[in-house]
N, C-alpha and C. Protein backbone atom coordinates (compact mmCIF):
# COMPACT_ATOMS: atom_id res chain seq x y z
N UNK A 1 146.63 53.62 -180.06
CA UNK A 1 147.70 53.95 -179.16
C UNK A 1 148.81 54.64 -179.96
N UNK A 2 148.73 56.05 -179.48
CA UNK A 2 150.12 56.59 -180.25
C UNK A 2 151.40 55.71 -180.43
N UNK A 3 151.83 54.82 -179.59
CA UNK A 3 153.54 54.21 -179.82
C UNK A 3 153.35 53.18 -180.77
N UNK A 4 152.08 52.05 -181.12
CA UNK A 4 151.77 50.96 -182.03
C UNK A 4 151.47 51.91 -183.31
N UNK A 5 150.44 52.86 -183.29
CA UNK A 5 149.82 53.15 -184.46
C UNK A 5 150.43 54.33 -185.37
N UNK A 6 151.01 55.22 -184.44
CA UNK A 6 151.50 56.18 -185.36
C UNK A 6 153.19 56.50 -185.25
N UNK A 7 153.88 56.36 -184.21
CA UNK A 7 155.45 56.05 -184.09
C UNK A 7 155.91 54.80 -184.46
N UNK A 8 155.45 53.72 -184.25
CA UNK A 8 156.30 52.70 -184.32
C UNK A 8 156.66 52.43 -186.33
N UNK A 9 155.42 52.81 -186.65
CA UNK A 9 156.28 52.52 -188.43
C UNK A 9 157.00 53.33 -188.72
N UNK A 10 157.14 54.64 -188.19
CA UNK A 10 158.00 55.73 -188.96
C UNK A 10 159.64 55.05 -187.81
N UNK A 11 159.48 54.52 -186.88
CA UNK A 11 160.79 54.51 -186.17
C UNK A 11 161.37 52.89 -186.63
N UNK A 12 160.39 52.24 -187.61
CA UNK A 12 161.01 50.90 -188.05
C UNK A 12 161.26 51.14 -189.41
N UNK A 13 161.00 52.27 -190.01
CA UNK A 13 161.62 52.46 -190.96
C UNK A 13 162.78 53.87 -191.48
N UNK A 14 162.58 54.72 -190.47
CA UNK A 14 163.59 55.17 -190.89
C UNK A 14 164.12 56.15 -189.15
N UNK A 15 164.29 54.82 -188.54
CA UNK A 15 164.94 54.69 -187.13
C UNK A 15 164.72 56.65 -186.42
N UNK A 16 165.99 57.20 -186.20
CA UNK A 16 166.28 58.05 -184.77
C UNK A 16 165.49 59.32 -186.12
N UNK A 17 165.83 59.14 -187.64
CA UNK A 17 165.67 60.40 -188.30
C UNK A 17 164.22 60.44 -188.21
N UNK A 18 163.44 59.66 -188.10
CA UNK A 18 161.95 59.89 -187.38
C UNK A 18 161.63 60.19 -186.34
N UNK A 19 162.67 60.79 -185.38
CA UNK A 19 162.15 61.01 -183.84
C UNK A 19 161.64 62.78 -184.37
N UNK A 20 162.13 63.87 -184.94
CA UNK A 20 161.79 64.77 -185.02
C UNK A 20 159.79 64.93 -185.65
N UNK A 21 159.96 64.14 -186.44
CA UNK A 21 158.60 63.89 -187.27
C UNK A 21 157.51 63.36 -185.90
N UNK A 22 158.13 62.40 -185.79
CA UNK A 22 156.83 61.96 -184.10
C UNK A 22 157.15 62.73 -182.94
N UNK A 23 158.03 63.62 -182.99
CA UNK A 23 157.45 64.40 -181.77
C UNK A 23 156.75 65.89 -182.09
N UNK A 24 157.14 66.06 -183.24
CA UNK A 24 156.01 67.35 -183.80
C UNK A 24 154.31 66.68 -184.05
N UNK A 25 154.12 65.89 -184.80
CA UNK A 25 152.81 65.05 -184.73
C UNK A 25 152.51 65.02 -182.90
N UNK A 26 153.55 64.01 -182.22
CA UNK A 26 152.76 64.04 -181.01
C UNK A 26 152.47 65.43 -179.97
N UNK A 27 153.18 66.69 -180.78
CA UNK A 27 153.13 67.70 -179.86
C UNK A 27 151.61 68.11 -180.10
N UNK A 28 151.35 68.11 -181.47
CA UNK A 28 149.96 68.55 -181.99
C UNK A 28 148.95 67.82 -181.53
N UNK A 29 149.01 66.12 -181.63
CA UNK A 29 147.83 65.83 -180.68
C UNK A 29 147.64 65.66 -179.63
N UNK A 30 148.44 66.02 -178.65
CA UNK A 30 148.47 65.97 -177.42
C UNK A 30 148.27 67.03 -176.40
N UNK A 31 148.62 68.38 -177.26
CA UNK A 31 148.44 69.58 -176.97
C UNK A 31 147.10 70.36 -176.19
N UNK A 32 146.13 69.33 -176.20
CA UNK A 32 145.05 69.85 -175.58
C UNK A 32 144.89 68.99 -173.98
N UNK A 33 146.32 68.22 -173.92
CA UNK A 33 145.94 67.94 -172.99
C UNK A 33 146.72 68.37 -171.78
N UNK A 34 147.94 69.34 -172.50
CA UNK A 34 148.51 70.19 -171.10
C UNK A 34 148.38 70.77 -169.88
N UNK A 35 146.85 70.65 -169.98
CA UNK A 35 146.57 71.51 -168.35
C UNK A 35 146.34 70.29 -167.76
N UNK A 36 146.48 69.00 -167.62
CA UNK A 36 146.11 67.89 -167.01
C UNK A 36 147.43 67.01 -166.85
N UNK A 37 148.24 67.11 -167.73
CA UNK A 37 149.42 66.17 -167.54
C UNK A 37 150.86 66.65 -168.15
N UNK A 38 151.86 66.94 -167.41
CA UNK A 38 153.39 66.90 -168.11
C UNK A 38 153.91 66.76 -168.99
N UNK A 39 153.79 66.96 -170.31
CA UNK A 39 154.22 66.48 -171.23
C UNK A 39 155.53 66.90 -171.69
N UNK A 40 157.02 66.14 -172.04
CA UNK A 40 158.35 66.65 -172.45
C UNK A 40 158.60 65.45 -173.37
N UNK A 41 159.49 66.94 -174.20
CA UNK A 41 160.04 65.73 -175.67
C UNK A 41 161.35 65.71 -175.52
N UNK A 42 162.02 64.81 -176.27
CA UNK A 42 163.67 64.76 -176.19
C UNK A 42 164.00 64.82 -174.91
N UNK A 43 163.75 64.29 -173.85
CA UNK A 43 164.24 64.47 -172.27
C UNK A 43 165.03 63.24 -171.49
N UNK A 44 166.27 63.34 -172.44
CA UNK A 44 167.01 62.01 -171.73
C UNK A 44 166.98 60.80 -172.76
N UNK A 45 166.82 59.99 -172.56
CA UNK A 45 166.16 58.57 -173.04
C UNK A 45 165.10 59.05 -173.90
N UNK A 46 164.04 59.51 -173.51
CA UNK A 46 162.44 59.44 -173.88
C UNK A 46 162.54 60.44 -175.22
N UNK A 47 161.69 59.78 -175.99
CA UNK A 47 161.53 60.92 -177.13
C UNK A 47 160.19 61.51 -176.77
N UNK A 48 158.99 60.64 -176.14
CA UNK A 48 157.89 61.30 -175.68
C UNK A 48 157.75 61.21 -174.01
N UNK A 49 157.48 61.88 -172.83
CA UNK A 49 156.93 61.73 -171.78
C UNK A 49 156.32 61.93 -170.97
N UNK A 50 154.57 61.20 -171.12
CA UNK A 50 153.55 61.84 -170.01
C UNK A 50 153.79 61.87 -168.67
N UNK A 51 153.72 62.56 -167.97
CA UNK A 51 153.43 62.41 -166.31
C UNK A 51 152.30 62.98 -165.88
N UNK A 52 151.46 62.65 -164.81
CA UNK A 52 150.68 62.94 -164.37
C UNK A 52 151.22 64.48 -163.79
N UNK A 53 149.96 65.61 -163.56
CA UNK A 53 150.47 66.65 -163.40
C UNK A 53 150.44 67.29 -161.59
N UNK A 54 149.73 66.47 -161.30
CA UNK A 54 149.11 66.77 -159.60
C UNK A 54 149.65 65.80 -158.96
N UNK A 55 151.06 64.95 -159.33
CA UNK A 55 151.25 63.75 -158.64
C UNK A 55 151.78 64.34 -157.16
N UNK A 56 151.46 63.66 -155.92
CA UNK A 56 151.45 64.23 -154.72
C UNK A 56 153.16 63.82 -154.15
N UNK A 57 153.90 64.19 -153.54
CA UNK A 57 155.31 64.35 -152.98
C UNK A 57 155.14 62.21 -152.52
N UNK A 58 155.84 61.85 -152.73
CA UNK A 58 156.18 60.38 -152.62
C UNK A 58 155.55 59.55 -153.60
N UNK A 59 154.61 59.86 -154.79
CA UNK A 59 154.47 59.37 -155.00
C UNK A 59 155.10 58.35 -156.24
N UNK A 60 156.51 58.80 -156.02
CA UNK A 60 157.65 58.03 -156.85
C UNK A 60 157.81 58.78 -158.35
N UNK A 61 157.45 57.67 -159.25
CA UNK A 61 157.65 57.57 -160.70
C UNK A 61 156.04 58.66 -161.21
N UNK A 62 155.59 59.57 -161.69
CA UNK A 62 154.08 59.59 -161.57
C UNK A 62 154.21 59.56 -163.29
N UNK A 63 154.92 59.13 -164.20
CA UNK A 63 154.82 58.65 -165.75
C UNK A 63 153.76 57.63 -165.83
N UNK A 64 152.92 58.07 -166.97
CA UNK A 64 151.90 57.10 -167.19
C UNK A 64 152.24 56.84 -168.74
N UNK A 65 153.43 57.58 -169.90
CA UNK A 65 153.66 56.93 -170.81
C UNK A 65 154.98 57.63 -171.21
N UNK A 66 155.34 57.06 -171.47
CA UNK A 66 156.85 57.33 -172.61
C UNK A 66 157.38 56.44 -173.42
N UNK A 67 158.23 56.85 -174.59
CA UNK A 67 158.32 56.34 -175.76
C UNK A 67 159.76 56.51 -175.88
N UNK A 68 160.57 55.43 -175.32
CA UNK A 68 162.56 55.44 -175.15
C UNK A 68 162.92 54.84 -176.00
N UNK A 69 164.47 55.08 -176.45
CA UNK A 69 165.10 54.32 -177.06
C UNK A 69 166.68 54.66 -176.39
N UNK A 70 167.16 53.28 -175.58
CA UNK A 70 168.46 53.22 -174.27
C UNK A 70 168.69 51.59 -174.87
N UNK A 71 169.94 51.43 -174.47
CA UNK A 71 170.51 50.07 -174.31
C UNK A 71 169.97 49.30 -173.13
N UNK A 72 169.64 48.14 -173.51
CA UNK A 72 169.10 47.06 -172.64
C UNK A 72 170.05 45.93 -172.83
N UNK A 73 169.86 44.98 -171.91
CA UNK A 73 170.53 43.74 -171.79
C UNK A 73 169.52 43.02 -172.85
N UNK A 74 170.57 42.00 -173.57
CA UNK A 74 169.93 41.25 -174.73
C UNK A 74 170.99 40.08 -174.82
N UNK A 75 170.12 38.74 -174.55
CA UNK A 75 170.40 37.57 -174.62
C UNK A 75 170.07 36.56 -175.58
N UNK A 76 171.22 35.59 -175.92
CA UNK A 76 170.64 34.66 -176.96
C UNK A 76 170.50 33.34 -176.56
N UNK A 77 169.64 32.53 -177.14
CA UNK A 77 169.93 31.31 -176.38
C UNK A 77 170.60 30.63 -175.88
N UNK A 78 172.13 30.87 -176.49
CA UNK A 78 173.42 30.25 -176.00
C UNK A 78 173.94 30.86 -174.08
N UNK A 79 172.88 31.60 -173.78
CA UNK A 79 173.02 32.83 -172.38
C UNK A 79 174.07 34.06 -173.09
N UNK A 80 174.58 34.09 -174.17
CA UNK A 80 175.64 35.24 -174.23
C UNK A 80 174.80 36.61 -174.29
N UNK A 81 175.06 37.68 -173.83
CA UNK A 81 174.83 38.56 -173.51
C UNK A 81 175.49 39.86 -174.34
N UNK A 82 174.73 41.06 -174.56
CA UNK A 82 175.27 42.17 -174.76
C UNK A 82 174.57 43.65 -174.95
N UNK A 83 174.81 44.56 -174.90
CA UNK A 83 174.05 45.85 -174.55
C UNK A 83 173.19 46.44 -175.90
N UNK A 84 172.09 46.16 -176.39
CA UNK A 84 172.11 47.30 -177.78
C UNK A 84 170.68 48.46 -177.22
N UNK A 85 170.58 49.43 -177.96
CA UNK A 85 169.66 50.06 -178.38
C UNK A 85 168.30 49.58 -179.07
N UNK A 86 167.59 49.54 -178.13
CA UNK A 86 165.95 49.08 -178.41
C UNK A 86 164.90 50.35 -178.08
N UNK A 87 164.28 50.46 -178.97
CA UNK A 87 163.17 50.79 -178.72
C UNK A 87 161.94 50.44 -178.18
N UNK A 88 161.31 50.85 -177.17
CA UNK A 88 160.37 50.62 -176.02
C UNK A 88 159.53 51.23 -175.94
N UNK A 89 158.33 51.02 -174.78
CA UNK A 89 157.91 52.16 -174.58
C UNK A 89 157.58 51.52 -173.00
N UNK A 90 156.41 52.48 -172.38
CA UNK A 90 156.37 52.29 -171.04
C UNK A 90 154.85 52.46 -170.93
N UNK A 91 154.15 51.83 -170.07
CA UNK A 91 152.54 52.61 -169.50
C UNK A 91 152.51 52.50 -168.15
N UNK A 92 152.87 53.17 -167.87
CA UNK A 92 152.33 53.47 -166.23
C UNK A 92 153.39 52.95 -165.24
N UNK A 93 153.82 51.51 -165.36
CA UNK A 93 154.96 51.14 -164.57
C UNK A 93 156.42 51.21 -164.87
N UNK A 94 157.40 52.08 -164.64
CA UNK A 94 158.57 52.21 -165.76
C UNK A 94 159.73 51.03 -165.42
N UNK A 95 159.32 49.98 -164.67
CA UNK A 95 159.98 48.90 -164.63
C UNK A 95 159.59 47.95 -165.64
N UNK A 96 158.27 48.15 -166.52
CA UNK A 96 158.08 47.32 -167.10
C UNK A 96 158.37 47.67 -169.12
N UNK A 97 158.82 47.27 -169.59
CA UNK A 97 159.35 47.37 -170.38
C UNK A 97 158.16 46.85 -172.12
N UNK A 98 158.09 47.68 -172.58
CA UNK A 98 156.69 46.95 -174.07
C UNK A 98 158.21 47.19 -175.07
N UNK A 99 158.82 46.60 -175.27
CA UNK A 99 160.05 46.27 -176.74
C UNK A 99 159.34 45.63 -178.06
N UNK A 100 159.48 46.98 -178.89
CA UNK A 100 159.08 46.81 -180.37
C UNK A 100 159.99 45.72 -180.83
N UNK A 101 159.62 44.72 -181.44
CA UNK A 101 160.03 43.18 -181.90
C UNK A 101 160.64 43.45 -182.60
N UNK A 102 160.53 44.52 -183.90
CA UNK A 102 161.34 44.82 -184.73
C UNK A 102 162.46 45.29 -184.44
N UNK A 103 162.78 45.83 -183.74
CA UNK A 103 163.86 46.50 -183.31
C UNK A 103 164.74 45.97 -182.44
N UNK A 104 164.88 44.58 -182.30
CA UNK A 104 165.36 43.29 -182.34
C UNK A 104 166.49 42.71 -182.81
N UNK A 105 167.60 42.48 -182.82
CA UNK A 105 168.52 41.47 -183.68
C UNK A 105 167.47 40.01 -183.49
N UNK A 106 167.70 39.24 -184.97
CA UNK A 106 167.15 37.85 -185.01
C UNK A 106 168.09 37.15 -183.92
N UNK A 107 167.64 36.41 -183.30
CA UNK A 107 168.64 35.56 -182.11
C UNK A 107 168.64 35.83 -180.89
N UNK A 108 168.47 37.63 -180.78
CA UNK A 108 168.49 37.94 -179.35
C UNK A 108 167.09 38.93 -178.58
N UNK A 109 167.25 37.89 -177.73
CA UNK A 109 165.85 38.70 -176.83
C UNK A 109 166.27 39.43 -175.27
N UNK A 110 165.51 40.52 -174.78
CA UNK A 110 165.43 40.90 -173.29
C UNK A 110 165.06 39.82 -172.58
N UNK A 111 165.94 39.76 -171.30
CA UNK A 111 165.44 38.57 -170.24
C UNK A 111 165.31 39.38 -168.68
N UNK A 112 163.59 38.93 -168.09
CA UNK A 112 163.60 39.24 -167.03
C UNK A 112 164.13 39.77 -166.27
N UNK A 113 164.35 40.45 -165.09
CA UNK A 113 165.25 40.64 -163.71
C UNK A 113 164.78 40.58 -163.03
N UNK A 114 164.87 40.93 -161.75
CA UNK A 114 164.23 41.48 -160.60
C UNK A 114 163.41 42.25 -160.27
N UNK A 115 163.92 43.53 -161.09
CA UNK A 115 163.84 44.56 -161.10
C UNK A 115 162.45 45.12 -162.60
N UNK A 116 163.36 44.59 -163.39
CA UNK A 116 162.80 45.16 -165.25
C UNK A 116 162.37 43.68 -165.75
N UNK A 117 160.99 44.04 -166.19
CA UNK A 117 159.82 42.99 -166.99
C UNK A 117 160.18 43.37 -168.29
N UNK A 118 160.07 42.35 -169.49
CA UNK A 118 160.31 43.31 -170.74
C UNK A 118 159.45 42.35 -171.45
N UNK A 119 158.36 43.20 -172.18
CA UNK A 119 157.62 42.31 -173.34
C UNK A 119 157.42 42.68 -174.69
N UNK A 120 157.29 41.81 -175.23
CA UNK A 120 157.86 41.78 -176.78
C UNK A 120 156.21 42.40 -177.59
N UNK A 121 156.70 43.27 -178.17
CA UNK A 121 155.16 43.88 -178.91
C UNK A 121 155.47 43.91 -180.00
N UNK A 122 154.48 42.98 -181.27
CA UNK A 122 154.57 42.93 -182.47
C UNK A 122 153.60 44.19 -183.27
């Protein structure tokens, strides 16, 4: 999986100055798959983002992967709360949240909503 195997060590070790390096790598291997799916780099949040390319009018969100780094809510056991910058990624549902562990303060974790699932990927 591109976000475990080939982004996530270059972005735990030398954080945002690795976003240029993984999105030239991911432009190259991904490149054959442009006539089938959306692909944009640097677009907002996302440093990488697939979408499906034929998605039909309603059919909402049609992202099947991207690779963000945005402020999330982050809680410690005490309930205190506060906003940082995590790195994530997404497959298919963009409510649901895959948060690289490393990229973590010790003490504080993402908690549920309503809305946003967030799971911890070592």
């Amino acid at each position: 999986m591109l976000a475990k195997t080939c982004a996530a060590p270059l972005l735990k070790r030398f954080g945002q100055k690795a976003v240029p390096v993984i999105v030239s790598k991911a432009k190259k291997l991904l490149s054959k798959f442009q006539k089938d799916y959306i692909i944009t780099f640097n677009d907002g949040n996302s440093i990488i983002k697939i979408r499906k390319r034929n998605g039909k009018k309603g059919d909402g969100d049609t992202r099947i992967f991207s690779l963000d780094y945005h402020k999330i809510w982050l809680f410690d056991k005490n309930g205190k709360k506060k906003k940082k910058d995590v790195w994530h990624y997404h497959l298919g549902d963009p409510n649901i949240h895959y948060v690289f562990g490393w990229s973590l303060e010790k003490g504080w974790r993402p908690r549920d909503t309503g809305k946003s699932k967030y799971i911890i990927v070592r």
